[in-house]
Protein backbone atom coordinates (compact mmCIF):
# COMPACT_ATOMS: atom_id res chain seq x y z
CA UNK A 1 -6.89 18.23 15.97
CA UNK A 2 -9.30 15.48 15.29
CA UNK A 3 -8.39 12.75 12.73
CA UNK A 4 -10.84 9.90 11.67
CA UNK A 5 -9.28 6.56 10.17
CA UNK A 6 -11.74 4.61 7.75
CA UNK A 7 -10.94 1.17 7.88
CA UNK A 8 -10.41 -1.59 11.05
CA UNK A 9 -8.13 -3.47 9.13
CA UNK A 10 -4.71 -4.40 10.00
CA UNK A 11 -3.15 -1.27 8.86
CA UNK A 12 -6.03 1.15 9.56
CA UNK A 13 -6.14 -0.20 13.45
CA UNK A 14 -2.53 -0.31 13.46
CA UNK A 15 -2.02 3.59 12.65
CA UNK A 16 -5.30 4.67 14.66
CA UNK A 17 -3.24 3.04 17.49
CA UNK A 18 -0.27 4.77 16.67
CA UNK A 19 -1.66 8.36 16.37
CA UNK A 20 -3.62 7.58 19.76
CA UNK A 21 -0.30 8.19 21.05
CA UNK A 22 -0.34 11.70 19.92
CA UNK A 23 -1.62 15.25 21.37
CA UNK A 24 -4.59 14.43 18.18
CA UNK A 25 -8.21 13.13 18.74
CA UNK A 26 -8.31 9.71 17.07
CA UNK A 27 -11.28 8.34 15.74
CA UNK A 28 -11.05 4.48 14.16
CA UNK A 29 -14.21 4.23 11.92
CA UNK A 30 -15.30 0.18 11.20
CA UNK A 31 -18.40 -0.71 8.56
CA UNK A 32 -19.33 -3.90 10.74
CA UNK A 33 -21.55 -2.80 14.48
CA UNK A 34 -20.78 -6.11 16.08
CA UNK A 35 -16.80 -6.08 15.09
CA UNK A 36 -16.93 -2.39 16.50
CA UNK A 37 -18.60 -3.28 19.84
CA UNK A 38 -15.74 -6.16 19.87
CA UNK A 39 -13.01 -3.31 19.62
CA UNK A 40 -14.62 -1.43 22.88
CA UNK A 41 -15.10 -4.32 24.68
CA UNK A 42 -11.61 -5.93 23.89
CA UNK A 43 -10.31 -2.80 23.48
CA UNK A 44 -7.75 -4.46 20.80
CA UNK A 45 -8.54 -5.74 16.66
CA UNK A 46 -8.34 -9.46 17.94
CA UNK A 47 -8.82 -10.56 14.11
CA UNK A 48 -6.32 -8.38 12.72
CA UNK A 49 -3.46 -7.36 15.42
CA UNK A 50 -4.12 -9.62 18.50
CA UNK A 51 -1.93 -8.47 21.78
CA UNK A 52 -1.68 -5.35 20.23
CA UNK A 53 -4.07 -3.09 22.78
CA UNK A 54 -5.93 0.42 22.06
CA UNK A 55 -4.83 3.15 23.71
CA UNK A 56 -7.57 5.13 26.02
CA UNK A 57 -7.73 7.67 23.91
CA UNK A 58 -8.63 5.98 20.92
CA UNK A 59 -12.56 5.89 20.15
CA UNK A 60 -13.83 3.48 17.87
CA UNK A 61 -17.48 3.94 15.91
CA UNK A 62 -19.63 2.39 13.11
CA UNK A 63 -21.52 5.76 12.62
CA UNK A 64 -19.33 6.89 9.54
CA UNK A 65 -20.95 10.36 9.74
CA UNK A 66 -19.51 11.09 12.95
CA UNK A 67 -16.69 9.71 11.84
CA UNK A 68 -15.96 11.53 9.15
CA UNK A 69 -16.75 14.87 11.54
CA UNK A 70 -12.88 15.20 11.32
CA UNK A 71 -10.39 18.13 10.30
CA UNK A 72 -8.30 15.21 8.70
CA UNK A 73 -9.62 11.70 7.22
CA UNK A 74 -6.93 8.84 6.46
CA UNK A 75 -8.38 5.98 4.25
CA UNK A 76 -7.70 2.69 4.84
CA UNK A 77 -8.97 0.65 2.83
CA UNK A 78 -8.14 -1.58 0.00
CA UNK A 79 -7.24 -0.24 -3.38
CA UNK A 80 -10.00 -2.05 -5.08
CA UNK A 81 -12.53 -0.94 -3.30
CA UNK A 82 -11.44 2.66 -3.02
CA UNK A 83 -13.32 4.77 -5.56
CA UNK A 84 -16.38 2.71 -5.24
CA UNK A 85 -15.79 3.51 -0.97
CA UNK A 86 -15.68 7.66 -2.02
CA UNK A 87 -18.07 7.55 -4.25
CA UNK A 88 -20.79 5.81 -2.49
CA UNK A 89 -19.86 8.02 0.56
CA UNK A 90 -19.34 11.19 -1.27
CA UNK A 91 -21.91 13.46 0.66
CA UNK A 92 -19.48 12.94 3.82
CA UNK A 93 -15.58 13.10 2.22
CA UNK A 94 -16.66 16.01 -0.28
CA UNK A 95 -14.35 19.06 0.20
CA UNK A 96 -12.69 16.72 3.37
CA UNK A 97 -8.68 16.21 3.50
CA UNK A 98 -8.17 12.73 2.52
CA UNK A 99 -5.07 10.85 3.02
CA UNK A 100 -5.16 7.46 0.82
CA UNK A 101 -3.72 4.56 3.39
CA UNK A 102 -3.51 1.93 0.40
CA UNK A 103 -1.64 0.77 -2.47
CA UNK A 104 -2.28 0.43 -6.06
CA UNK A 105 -4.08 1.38 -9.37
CA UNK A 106 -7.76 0.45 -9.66
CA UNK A 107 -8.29 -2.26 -12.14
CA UNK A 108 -11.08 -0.83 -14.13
CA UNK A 109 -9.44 2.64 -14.29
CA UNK A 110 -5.92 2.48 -13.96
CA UNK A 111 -6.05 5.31 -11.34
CA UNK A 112 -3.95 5.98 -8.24
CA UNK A 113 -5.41 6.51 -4.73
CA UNK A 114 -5.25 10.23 -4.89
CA UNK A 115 -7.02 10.72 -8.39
CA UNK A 116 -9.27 8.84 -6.83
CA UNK A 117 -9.68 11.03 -3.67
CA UNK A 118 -9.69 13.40 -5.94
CA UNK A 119 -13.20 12.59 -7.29
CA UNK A 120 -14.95 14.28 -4.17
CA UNK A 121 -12.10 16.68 -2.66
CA UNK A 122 -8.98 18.48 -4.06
CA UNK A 123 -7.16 18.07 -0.48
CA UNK A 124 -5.48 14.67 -1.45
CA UNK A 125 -2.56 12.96 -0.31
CA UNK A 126 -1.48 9.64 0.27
CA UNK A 127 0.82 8.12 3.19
CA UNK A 128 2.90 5.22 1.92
CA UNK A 129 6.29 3.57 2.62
CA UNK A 130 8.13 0.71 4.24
CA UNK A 131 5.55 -0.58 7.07
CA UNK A 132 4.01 -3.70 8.60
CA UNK A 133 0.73 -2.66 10.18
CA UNK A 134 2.25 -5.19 13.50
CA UNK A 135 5.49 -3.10 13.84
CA UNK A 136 3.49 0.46 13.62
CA UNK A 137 0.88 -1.21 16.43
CA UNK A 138 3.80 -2.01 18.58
CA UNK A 139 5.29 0.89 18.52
CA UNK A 140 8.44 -0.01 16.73
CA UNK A 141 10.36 3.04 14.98
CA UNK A 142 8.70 3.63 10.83
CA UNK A 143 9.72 6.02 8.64
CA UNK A 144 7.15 7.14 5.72
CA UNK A 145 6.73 9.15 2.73
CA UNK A 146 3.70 11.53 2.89
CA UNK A 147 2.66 12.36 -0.70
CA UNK A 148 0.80 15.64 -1.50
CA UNK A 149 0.84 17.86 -4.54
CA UNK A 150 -0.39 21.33 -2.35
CA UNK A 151 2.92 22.47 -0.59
CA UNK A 152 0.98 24.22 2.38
CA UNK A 153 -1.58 21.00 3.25
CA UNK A 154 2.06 18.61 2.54
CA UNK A 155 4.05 20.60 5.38
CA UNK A 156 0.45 20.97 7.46
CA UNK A 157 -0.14 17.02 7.16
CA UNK A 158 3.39 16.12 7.89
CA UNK A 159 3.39 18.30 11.24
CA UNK A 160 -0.22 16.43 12.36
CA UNK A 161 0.71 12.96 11.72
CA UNK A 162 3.15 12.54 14.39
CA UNK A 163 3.50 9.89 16.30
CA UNK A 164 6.13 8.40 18.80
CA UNK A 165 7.26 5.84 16.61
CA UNK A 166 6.52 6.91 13.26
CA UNK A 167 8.38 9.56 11.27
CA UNK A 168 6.94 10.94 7.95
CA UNK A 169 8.97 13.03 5.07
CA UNK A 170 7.41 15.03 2.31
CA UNK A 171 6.94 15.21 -1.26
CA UNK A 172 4.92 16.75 -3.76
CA UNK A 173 5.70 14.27 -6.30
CA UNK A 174 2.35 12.05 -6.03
CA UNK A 175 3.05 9.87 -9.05
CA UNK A 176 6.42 8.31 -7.97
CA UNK A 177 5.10 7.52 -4.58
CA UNK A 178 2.06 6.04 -5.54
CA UNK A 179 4.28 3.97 -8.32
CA UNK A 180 6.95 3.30 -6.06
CA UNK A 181 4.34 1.66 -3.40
CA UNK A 182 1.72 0.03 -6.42
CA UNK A 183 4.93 -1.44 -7.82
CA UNK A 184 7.13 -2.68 -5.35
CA UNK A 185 4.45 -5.42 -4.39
CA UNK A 186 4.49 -7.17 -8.32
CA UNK A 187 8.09 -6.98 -7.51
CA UNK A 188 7.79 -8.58 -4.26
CA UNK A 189 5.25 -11.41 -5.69
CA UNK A 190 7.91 -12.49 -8.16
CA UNK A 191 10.55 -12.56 -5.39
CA UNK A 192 8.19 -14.81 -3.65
CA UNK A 193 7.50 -17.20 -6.41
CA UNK A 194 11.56 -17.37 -6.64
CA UNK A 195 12.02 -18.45 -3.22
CA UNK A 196 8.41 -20.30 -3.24
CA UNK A 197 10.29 -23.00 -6.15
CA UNK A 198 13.47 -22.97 -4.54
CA UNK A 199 15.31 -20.86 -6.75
CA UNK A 200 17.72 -18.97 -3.91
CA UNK A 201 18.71 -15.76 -2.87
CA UNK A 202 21.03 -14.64 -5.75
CA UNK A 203 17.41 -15.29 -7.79
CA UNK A 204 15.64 -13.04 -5.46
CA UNK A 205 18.34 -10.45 -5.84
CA UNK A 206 18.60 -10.61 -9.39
CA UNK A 207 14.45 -10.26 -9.34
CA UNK A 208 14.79 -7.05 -6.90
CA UNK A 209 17.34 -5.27 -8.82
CA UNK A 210 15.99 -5.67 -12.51
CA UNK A 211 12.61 -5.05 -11.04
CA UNK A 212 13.60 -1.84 -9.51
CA UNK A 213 14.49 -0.53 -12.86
CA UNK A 214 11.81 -1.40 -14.59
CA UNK A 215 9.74 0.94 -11.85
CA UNK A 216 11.94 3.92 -12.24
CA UNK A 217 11.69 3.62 -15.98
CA UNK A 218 8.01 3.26 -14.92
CA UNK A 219 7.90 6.59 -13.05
CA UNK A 220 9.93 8.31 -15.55
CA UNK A 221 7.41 7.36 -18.21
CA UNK A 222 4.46 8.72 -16.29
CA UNK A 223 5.98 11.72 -14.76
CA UNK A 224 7.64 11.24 -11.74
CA UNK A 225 10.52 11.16 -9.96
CA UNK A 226 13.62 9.57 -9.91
CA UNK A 227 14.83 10.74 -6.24
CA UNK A 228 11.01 9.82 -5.03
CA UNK A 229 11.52 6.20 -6.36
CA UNK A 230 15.06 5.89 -4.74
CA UNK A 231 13.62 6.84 -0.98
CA UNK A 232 11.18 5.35 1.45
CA UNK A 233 8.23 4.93 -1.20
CA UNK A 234 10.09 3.35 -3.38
CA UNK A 235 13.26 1.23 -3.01
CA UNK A 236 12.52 1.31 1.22
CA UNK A 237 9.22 -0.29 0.29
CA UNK A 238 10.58 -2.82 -2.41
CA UNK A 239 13.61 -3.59 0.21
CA UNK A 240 10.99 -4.82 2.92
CA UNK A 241 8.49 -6.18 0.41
CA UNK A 242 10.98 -8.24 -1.39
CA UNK A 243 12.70 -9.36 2.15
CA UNK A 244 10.10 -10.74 4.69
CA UNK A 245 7.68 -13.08 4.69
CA UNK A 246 5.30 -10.62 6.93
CA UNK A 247 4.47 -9.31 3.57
CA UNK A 248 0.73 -10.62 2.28
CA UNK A 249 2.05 -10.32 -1.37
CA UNK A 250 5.84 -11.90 -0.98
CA UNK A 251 4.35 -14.91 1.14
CA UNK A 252 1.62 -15.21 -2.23
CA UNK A 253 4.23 -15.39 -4.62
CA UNK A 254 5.72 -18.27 -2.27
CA UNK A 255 2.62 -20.18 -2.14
CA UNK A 256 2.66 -19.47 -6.19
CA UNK A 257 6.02 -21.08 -6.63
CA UNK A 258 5.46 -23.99 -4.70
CA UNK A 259 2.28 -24.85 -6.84
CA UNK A 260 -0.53 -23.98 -3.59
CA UNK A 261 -3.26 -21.65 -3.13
CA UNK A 262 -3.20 -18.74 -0.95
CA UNK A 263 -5.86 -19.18 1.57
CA UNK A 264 -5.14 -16.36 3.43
CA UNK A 265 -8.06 -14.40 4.05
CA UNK A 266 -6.43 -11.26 3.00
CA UNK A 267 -6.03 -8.31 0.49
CA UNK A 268 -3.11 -9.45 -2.49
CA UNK A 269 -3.30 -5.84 -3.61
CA UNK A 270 -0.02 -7.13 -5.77
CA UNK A 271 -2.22 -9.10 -7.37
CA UNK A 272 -4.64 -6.47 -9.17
CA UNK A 273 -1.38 -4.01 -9.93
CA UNK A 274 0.27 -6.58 -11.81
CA UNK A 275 -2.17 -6.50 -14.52
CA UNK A 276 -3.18 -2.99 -13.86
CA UNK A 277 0.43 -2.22 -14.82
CA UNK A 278 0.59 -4.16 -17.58
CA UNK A 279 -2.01 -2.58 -19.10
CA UNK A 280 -0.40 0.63 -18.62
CA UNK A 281 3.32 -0.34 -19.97
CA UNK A 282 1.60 -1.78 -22.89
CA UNK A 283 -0.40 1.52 -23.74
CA UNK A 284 3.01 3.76 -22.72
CA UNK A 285 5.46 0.98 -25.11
CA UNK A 286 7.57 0.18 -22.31
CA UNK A 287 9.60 -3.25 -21.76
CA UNK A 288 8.47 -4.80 -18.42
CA UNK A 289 9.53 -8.32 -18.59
CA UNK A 290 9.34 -9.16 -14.52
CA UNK A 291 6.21 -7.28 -14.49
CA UNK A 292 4.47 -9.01 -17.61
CA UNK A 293 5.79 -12.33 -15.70
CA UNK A 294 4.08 -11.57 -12.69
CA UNK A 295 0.77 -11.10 -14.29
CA UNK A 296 1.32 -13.80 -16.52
CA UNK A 297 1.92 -16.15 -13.16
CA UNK A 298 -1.28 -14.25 -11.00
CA UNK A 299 -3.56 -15.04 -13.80
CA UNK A 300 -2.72 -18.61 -14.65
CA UNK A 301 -1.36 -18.29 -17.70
CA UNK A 302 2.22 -19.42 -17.31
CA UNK A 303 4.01 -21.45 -14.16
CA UNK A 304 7.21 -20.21 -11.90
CA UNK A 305 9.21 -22.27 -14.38
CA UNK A 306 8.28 -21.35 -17.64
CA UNK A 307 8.58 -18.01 -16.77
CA UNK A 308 11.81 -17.69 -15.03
CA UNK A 309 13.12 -19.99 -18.33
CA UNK A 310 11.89 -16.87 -20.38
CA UNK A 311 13.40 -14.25 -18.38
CA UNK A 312 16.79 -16.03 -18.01
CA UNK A 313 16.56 -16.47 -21.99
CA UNK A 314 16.43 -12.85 -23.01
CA UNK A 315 18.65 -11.03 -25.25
CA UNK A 316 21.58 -9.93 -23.67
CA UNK A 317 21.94 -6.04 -23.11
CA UNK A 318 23.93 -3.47 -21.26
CA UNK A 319 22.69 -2.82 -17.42
């Protein structure tokens, strides 16, 4: 089977190396010539995952319409830039199977990666879960959740994805995966801030746990599961988000708390879900108080302080 990944970021590279180690024809698509003439040369993503080297197998192109010459086409790519990526590239992903590699709702639309995917092909899923692009590279053991509302493509998907090291279980229920990995990372920014302004670990825990249910009353609002929240998509991804500074969005929330910028030249995907998902709770009436603090702290409006004053200040309730 060939499979095409779009994307030579950390994550893209990390799963083209991955599947390289498969009985599949892996394909690692990059939008930059000179960066993809790096990769053969190198034969590793020294940028992105440095000591982390290709596999033989592996080819690596710029030509995106050989690229996306591919029974099976995972997207890697950030969640902001995905529908204008499939839209301006249409002509090749039309009536393609696409597998969303990102995290999110689009700002301007509040759509997930598959209803985005969507737009151009009705063979949709998305592959999310617990993962650092440096332990899939490595070959360390992952387990992930592979999303897709067509039963016969889901079990078809979840046989051709294999790889040594990572392990992939099925759903059809699209809407709690996608919330379960959009959400976990606003989550994981206000964890961040917490320990960012010295706050502790019964802070972060406290932040975790109330955080967690406001994303399954999320899910339940829009549709989705309960079950699909409680696995790998959901509380496996908020467990390692909320836990380990290899996470882009937990060490921004640090930087956040201890009153620096992030000058990481890297994707906060946290960032743009935050208010994404405030927009959405507001529109569905729901009370999100971590997740309305988290926006409130990306966008300036309020510090660590203020807000964590206001949360710790709320009526009390039942849990």
């Amino acid at each position: 089977m060939k499979i095409s990944v779009l994307g030579s970021g950390a994550f893209g590279t990390a799963l083209a190396i991955s599947l390289s180690t498969g009985d599949n024809s892996i394909t690692l698509w990059g939008r930059n010539p000179k960066q993809v003439i790096a990769f053969s040369q190198d034969r590793e993503n020294k940028d992105r995952l440095p000591n982390c080297p290709f596999p033989t197998s592996l080819y690596v192109t710029s030509d995106f319409k050989l690229a996306c010459d591919s029974d099976a086409i995972l997207i890697a790519v950030p969640t902001q830039s995905l529908r204008k990526f499939v839209e301006e590239n249409h002509t090749y992903l039309q009536r393609r199977t696409l597998i969303a590699c990102c995290k999110g709702f689009d700002m301007e639309t509040g759509k997930g990666p598959v209803d985005m995917l969507k737009n151009v092909s009705d063979q949709a899923a998305i592959l999310t879960g617990p993962s650092f692009a440096n332990d899939i590279a490595r070959g360390l053991p992952t387990a992930l959740t592979l999303a897709c509302e067509q039963a016969e493509l889901g079990i078809a998907l979840q046989s051709q994805l294999v790889s040594k090291n990572i392990r992939l279980y099925r759903t059809h229920d699209v809407i709690g995966a996608e919330l379960g990995g959009g959400l976990k990372n606003v989550i994981a920014i206000g964890c961040g801030a917490a320990i960012g302004a010295g706050l502790g670990e019964s802070a972060r825990a406290a932040l975790m746990t109330r955080g967690f249910a406001e994303m399954r009353r999320f899910t339940a609002a829009l549709g989705g599961l309960d079950t699909t929240l409680c696995g790998l998509s959901g509380f496996g991804d908020l467990s390692l988000t909320c836990m380990s500074e290899q996470s882009r969005n937990f060490r921004y929330g640090m930087q956040l708390g201890q009153g620096r910028d992030f000058k990481e030249n890297t994707t906060v995907e946290g960032k743009f879900t935050a208010q994404a998902a405030l927009t959405k709770a507001d529109k569905l009436g729901l009370d999100v108080p971590i997740i309305r603090s988290v926006s409130d702290l990306v966008t300036g409006k309020k510090d660590v302080e203020t807000l964590l004053a206001a949360l710790l200040a709320r009526p009390q309730k039942e849990e």
